[in-house]
PDB file of N, CA and C in Angstrom:
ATOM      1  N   UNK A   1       0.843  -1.157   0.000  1.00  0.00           N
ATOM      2  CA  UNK A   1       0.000   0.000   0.000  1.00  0.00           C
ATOM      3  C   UNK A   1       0.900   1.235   0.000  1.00  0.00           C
ATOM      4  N   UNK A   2       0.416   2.135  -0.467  1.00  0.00           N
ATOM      5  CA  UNK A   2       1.310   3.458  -0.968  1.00  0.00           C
ATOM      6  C   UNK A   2       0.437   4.654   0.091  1.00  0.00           C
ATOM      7  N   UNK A   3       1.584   5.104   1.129  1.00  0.00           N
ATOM      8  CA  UNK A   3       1.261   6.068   1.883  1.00  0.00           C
ATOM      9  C   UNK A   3       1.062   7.688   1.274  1.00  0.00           C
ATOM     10  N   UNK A   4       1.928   8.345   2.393  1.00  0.00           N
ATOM     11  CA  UNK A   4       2.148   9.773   2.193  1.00  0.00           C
ATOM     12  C   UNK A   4       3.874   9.806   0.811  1.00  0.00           C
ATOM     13  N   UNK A   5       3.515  10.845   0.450  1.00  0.00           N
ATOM     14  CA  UNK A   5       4.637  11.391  -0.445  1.00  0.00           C
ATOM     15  C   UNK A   5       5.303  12.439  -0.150  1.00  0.00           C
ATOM     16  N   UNK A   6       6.512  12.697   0.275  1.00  0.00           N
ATOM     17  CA  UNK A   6       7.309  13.580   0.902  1.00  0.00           C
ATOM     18  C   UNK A   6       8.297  14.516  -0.303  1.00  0.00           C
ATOM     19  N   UNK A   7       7.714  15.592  -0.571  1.00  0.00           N
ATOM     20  CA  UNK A   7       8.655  16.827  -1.767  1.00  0.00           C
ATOM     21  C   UNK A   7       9.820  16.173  -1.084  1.00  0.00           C
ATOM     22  N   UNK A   8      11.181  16.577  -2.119  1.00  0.00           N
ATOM     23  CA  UNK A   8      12.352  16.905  -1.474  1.00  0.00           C
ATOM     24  C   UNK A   8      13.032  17.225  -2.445  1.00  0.00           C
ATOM     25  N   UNK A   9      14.664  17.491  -2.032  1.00  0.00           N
ATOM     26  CA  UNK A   9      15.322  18.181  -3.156  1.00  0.00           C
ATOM     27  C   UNK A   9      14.927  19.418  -3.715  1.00  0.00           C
ATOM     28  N   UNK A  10      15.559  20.050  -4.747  1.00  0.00           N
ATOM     29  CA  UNK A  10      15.452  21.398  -5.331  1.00  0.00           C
ATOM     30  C   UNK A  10      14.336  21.142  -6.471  1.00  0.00           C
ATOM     31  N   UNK A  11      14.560  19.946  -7.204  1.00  0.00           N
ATOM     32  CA  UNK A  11      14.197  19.564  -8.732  1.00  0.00           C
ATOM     33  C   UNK A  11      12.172  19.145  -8.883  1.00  0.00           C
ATOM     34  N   UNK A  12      11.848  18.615  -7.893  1.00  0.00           N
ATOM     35  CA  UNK A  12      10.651  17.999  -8.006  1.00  0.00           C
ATOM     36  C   UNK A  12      10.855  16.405  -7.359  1.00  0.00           C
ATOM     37  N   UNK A  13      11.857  16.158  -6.883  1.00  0.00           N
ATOM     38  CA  UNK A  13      11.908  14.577  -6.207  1.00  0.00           C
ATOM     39  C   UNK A  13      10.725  14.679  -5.475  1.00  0.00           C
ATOM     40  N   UNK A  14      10.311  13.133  -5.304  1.00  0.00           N
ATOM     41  CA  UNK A  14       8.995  12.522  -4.323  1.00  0.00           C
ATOM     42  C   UNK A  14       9.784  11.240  -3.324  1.00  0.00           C
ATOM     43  N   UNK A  15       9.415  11.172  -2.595  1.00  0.00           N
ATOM     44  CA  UNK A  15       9.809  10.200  -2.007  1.00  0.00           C
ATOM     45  C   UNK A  15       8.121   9.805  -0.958  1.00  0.00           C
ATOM     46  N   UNK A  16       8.304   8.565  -1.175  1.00  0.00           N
ATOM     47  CA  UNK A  16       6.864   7.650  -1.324  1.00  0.00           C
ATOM     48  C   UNK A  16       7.084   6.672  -0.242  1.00  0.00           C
ATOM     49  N   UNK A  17       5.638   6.261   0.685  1.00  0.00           N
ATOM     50  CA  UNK A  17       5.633   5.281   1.682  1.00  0.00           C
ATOM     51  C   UNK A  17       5.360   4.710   0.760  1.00  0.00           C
ATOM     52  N   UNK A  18       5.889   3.302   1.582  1.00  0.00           N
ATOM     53  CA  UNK A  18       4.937   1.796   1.033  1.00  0.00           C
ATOM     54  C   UNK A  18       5.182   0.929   2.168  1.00  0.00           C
ATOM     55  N   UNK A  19       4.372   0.284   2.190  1.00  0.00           N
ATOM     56  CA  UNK A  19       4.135  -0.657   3.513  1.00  0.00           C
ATOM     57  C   UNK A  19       2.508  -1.085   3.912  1.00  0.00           C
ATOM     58  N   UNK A  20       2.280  -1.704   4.713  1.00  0.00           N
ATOM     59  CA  UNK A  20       1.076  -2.487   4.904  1.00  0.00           C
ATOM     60  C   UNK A  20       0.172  -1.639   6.307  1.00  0.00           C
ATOM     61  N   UNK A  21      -1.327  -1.704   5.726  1.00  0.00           N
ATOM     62  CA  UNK A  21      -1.925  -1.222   6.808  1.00  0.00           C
ATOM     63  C   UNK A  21      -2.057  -1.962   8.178  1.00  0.00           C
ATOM     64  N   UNK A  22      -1.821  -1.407   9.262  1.00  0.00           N
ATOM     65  CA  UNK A  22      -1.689  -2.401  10.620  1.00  0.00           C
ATOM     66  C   UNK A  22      -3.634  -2.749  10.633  1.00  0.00           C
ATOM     67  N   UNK A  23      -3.901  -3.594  10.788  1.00  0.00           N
ATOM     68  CA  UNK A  23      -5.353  -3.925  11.389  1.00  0.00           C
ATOM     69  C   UNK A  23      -6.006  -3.482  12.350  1.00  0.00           C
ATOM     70  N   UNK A  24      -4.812  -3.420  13.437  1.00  0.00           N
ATOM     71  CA  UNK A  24      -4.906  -3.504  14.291  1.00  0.00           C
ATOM     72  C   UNK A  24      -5.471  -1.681  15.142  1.00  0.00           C
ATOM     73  N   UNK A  25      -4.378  -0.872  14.365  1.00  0.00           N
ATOM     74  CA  UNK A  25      -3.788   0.397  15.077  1.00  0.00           C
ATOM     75  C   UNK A  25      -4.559   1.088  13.695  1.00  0.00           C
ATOM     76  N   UNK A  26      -5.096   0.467  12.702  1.00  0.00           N
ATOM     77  CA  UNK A  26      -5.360   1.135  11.270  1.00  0.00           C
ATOM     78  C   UNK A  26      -3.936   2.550  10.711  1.00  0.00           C
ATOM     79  N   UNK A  27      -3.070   1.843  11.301  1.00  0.00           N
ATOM     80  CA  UNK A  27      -2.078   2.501  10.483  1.00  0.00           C
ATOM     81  C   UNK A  27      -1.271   2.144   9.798  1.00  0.00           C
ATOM     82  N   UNK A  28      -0.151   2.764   8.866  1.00  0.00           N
ATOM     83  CA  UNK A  28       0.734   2.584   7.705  1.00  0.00           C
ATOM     84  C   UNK A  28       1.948   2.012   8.523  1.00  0.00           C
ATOM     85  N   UNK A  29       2.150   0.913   8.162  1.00  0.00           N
ATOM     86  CA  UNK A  29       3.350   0.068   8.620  1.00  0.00           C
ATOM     87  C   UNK A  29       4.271   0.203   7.658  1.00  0.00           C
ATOM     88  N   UNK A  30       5.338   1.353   7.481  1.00  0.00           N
ATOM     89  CA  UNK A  30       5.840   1.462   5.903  1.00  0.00           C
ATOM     90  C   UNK A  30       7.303   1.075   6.317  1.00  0.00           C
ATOM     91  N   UNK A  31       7.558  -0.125   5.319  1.00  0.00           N
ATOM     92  CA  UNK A  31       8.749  -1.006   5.225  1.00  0.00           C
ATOM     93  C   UNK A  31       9.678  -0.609   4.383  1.00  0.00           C
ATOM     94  N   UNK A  32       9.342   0.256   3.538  1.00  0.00           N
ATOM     95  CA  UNK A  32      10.601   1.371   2.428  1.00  0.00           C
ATOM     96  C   UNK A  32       9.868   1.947   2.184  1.00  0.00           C
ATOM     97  N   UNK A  33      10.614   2.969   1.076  1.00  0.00           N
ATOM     98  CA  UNK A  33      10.284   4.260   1.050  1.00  0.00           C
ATOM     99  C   UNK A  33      10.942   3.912  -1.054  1.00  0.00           C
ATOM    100  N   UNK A  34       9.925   4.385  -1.666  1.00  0.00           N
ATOM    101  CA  UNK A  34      10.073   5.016  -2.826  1.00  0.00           C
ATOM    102  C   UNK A  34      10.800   5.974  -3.620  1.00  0.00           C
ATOM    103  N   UNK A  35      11.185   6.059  -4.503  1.00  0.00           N
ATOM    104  CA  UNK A  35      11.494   7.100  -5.454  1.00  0.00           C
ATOM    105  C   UNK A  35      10.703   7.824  -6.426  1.00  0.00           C
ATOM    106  N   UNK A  36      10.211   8.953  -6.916  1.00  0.00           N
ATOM    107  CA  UNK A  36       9.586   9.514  -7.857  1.00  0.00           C
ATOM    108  C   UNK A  36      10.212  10.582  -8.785  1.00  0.00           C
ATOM    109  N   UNK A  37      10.574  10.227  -9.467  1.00  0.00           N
ATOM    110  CA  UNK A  37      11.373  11.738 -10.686  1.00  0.00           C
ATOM    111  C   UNK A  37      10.197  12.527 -10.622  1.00  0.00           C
ATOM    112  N   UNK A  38      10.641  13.958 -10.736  1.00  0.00           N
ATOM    113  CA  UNK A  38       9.998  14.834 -11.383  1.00  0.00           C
ATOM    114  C   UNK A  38       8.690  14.385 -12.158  1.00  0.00           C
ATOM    115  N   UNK A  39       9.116  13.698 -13.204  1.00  0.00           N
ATOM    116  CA  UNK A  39       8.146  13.371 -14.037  1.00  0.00           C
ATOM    117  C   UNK A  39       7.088  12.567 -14.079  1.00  0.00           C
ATOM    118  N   UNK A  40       7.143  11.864 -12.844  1.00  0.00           N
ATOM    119  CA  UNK A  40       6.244  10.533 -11.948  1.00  0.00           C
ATOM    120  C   UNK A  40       7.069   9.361 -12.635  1.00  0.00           C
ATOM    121  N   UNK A  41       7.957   9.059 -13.211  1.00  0.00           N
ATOM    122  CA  UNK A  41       8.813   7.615 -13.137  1.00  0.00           C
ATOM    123  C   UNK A  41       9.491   7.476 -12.149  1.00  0.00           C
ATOM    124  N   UNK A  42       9.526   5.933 -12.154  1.00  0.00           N
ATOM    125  CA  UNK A  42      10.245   5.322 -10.678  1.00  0.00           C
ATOM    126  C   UNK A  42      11.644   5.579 -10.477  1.00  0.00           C
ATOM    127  N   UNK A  43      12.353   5.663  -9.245  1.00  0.00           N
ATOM    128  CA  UNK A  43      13.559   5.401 -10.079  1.00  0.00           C
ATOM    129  C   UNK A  43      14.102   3.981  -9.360  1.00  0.00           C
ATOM    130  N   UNK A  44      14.761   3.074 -10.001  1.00  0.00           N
ATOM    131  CA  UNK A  44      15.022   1.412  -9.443  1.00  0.00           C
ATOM    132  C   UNK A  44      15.091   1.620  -8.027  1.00  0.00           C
ATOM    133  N   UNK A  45      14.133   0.767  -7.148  1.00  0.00           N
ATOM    134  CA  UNK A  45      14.826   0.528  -5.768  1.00  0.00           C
ATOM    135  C   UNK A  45      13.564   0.490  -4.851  1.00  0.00           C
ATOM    136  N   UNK A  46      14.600   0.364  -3.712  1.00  0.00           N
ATOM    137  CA  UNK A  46      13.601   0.725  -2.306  1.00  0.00           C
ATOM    138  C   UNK A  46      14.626   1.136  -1.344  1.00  0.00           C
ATOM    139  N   UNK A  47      14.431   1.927  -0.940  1.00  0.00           N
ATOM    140  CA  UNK A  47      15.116   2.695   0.577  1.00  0.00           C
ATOM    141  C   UNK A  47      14.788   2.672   1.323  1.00  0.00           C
ATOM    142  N   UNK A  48      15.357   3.021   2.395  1.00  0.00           N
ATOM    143  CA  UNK A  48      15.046   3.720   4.349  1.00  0.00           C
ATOM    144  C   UNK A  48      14.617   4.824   3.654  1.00  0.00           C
ATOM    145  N   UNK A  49      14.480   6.018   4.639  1.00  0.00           N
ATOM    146  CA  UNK A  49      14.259   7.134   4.308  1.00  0.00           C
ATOM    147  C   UNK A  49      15.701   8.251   4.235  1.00  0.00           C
ATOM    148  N   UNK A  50      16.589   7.823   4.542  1.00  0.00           N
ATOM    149  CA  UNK A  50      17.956   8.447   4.744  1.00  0.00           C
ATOM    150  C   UNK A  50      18.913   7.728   3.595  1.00  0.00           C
ATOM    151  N   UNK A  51      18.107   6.847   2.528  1.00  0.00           N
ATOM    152  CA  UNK A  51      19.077   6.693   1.678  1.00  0.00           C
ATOM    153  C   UNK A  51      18.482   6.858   0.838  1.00  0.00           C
ATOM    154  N   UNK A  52      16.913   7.535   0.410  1.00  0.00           N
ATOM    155  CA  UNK A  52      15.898   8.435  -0.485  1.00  0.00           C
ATOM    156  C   UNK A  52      16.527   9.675  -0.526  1.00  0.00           C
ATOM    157  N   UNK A  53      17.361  10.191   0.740  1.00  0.00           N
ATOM    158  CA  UNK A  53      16.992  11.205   0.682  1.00  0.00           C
ATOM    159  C   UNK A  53      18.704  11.693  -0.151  1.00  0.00           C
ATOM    160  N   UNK A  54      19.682  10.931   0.435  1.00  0.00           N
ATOM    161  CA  UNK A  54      20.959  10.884   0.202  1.00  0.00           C
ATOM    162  C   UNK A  54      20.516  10.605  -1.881  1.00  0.00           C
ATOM    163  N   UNK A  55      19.774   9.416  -2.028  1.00  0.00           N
ATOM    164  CA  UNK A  55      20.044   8.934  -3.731  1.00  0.00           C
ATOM    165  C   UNK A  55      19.234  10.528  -4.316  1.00  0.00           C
ATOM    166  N   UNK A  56      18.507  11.098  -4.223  1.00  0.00           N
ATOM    167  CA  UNK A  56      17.730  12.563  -4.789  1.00  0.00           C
ATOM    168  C   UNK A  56      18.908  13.331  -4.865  1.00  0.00           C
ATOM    169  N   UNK A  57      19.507  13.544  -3.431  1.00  0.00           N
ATOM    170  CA  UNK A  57      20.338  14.932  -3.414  1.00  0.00           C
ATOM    171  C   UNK A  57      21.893  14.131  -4.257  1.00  0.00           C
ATOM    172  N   UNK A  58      22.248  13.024  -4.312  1.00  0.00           N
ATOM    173  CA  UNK A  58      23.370  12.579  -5.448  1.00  0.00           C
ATOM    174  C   UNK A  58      22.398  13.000  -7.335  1.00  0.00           C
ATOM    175  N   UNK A  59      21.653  12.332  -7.153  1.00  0.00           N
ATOM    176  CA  UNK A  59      20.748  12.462  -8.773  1.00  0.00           C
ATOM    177  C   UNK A  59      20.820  13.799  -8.830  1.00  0.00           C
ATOM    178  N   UNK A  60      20.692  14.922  -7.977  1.00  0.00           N
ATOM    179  CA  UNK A  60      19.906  16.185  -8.923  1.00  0.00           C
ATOM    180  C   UNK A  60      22.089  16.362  -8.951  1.00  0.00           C
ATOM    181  N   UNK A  61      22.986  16.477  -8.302  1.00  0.00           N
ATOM    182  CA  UNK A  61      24.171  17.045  -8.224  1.00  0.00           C
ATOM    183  C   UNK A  61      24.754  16.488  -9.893  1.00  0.00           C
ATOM    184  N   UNK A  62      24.485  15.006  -9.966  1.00  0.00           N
ATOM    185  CA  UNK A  62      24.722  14.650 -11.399  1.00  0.00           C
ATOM    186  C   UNK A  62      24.144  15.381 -12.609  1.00  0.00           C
ATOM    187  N   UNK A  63      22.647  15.995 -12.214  1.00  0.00           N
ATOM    188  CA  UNK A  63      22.003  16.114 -13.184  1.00  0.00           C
ATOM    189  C   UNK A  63      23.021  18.313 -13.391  1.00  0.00           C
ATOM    190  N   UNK A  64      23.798  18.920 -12.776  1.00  0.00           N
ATOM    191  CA  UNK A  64      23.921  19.710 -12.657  1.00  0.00           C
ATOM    192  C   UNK A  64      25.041  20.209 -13.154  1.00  0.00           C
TER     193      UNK A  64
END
């Protein structure tokens, strides 16, 4: 299941929950975290949230 989406970076990066709803607590149990270009394509992977945030801020420095 696909949570909240977090802006980041300068460019338009997304960074995306995913993880399972608890039953229990009815909340987002999110087990990685996504990538989103600018453009809504993926980019390969799954992260923590500290290596979403590290792969965006390497991508836009390449893209520069």
């Amino acid at each position: 299941m696909i949570g909240n989406a977090i802006s980041w970076g300068q460019s338009g990066y997304s960074i995306i929950e995913e993880g399972e709803l608890n039953r229990q607590t009815w909340a987002l149990d999110v087990h990685h975290y996504l990538i989103a270009k600018p453009s809504g394509q993926p980019v390969p992977g799954r992260f923590t949230l500290e290596q979403a945030k590290a792969k965006i801020e390497a991508l836009e420095s390449e893209e520069s």
